[in-house]
Every structure is written in C-alpha cells, then in structure tokens.
C-alpha atoms as a PDB file:
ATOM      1  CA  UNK A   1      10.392  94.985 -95.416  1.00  0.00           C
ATOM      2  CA  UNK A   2       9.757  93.437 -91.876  1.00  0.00           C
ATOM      3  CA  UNK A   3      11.870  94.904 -88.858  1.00  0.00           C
ATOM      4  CA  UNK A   4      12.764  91.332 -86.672  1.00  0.00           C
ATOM      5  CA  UNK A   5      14.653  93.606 -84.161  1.00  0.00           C
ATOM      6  CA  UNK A   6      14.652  97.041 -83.276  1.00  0.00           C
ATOM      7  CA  UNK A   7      17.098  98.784 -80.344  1.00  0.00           C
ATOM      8  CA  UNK A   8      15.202 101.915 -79.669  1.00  0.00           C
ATOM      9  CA  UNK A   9      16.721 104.882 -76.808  1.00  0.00           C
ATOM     10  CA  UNK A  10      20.149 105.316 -76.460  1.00  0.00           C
ATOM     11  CA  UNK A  11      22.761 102.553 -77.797  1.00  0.00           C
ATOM     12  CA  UNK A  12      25.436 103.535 -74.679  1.00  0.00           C
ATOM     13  CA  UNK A  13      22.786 102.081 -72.298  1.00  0.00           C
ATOM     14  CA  UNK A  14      23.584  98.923 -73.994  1.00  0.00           C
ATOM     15  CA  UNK A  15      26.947  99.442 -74.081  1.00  0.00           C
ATOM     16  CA  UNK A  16      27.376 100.596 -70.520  1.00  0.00           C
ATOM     17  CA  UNK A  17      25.847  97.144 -69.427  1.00  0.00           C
ATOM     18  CA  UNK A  18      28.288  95.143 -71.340  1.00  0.00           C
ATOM     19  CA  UNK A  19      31.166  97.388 -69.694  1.00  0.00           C
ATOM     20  CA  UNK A  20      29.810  96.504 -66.763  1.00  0.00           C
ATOM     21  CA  UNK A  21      30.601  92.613 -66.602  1.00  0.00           C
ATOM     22  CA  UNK A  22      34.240  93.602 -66.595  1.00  0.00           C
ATOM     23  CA  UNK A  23      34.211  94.968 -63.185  1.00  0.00           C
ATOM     24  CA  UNK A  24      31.309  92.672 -61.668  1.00  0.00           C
ATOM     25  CA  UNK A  25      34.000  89.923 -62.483  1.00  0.00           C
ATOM     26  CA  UNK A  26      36.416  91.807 -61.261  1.00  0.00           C
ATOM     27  CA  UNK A  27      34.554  92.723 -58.180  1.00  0.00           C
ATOM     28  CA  UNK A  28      33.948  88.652 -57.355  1.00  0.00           C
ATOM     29  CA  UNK A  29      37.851  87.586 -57.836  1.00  0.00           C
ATOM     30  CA  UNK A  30      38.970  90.073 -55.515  1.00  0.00           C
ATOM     31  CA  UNK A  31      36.258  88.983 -52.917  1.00  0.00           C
ATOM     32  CA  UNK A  32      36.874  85.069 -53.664  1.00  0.00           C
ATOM     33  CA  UNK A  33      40.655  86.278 -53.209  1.00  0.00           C
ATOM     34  CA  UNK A  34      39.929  87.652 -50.084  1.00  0.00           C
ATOM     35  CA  UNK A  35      37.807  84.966 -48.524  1.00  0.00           C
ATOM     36  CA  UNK A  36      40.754  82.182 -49.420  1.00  0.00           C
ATOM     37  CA  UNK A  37      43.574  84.182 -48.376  1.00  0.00           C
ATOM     38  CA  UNK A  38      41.588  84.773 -44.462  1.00  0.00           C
ATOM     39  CA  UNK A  39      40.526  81.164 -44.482  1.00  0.00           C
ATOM     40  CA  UNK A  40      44.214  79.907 -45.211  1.00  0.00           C
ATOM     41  CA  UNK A  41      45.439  81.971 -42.540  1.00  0.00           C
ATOM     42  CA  UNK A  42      42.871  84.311 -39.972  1.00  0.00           C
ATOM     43  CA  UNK A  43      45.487  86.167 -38.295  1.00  0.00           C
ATOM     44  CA  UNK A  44      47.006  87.832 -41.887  1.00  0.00           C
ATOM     45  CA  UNK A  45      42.583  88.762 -42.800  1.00  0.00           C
ATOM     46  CA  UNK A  46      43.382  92.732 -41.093  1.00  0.00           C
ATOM     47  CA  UNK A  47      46.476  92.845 -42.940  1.00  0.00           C
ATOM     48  CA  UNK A  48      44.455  91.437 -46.339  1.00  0.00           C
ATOM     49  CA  UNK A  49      41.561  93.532 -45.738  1.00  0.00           C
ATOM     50  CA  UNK A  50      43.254  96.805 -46.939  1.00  0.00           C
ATOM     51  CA  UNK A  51      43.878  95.714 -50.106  1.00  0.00           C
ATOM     52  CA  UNK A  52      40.493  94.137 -50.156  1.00  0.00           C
ATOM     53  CA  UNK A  53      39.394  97.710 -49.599  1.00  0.00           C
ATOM     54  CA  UNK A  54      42.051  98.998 -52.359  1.00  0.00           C
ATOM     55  CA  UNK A  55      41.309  96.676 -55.020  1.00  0.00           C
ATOM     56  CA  UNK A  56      37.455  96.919 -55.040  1.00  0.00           C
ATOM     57  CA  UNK A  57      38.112 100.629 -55.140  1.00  0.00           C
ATOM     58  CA  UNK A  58      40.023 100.018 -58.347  1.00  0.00           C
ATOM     59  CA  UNK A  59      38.015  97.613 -59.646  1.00  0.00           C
ATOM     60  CA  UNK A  60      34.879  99.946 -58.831  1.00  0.00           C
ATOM     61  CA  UNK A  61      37.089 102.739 -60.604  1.00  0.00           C
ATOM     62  CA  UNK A  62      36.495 101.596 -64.390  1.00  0.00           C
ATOM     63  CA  UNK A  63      32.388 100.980 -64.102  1.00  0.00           C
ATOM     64  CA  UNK A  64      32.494 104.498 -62.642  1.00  0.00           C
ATOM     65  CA  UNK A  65      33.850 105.698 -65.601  1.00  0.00           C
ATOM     66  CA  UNK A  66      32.191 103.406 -67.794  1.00  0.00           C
ATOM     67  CA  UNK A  67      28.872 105.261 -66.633  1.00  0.00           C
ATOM     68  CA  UNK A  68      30.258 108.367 -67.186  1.00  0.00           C
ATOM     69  CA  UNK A  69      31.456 108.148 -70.790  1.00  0.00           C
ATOM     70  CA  UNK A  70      28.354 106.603 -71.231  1.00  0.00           C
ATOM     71  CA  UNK A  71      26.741 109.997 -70.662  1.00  0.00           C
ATOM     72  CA  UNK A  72      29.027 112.088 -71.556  1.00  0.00           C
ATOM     73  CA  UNK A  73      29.320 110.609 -75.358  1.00  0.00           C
ATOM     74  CA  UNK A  74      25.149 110.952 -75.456  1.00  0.00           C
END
C-alpha cells in the first residue's frame, strides 16, 4: 500500500498553528479598531490606547495558552 501523506513529530504542533489564527485575527481587529477610532477623533487616541493595550493582552492571552496545552498534552 502507498503512503500519499504522512504527518510525522508531534500532531499539537499542527494543532497549535491552527489555534493560532484565532488570535492573529484577533490581534489585527483590535489594531484596525484602534487606528479608526484615533483617526475619527485624535484627541480620544490616549484615552483608546489603554484598551488597545488591554485587549491585545487578552487577545495575546488564549495563543499563550494555546502553546501551553500544546506542551503540556505532549
């Protein structure tokens, strides 16, 4: 029988870099959010940018832990 495909090392890898589109998405509408919301109106962009701060944190948050149950399952 002919193999067409093989996945050899560990299948979390894998799995871990799927995770990680969820927060790269993330990541990008809170920056896009950002940007529109100071170029609507500059003087509110110090106000905005601590929940810039606090949302990328978040966001950030859940690929941490993606990576970590990635090697903690292994």
């Amino acid at each position: 029988m002919n193999v067409l495909a093989e996945i050899g090392g560990n299948v979390n890898t894998i799995g871990y870099g799927l995770a990680a589109i969820g927060p790269g998405i993330g990541v990008a509408l809170v920056f896009a959010a950002y940007i529109q919301s100071s170029a609507r109106q500059p003087e509110s962009a110090g106000y905005n940018r601590t929940w810039l701060v606090l949302g990328f944190a978040l966001v950030e948050a859940l690929a941490l832990f993606g990576l970590v149950l990635a090697f903690a399952v292994s």
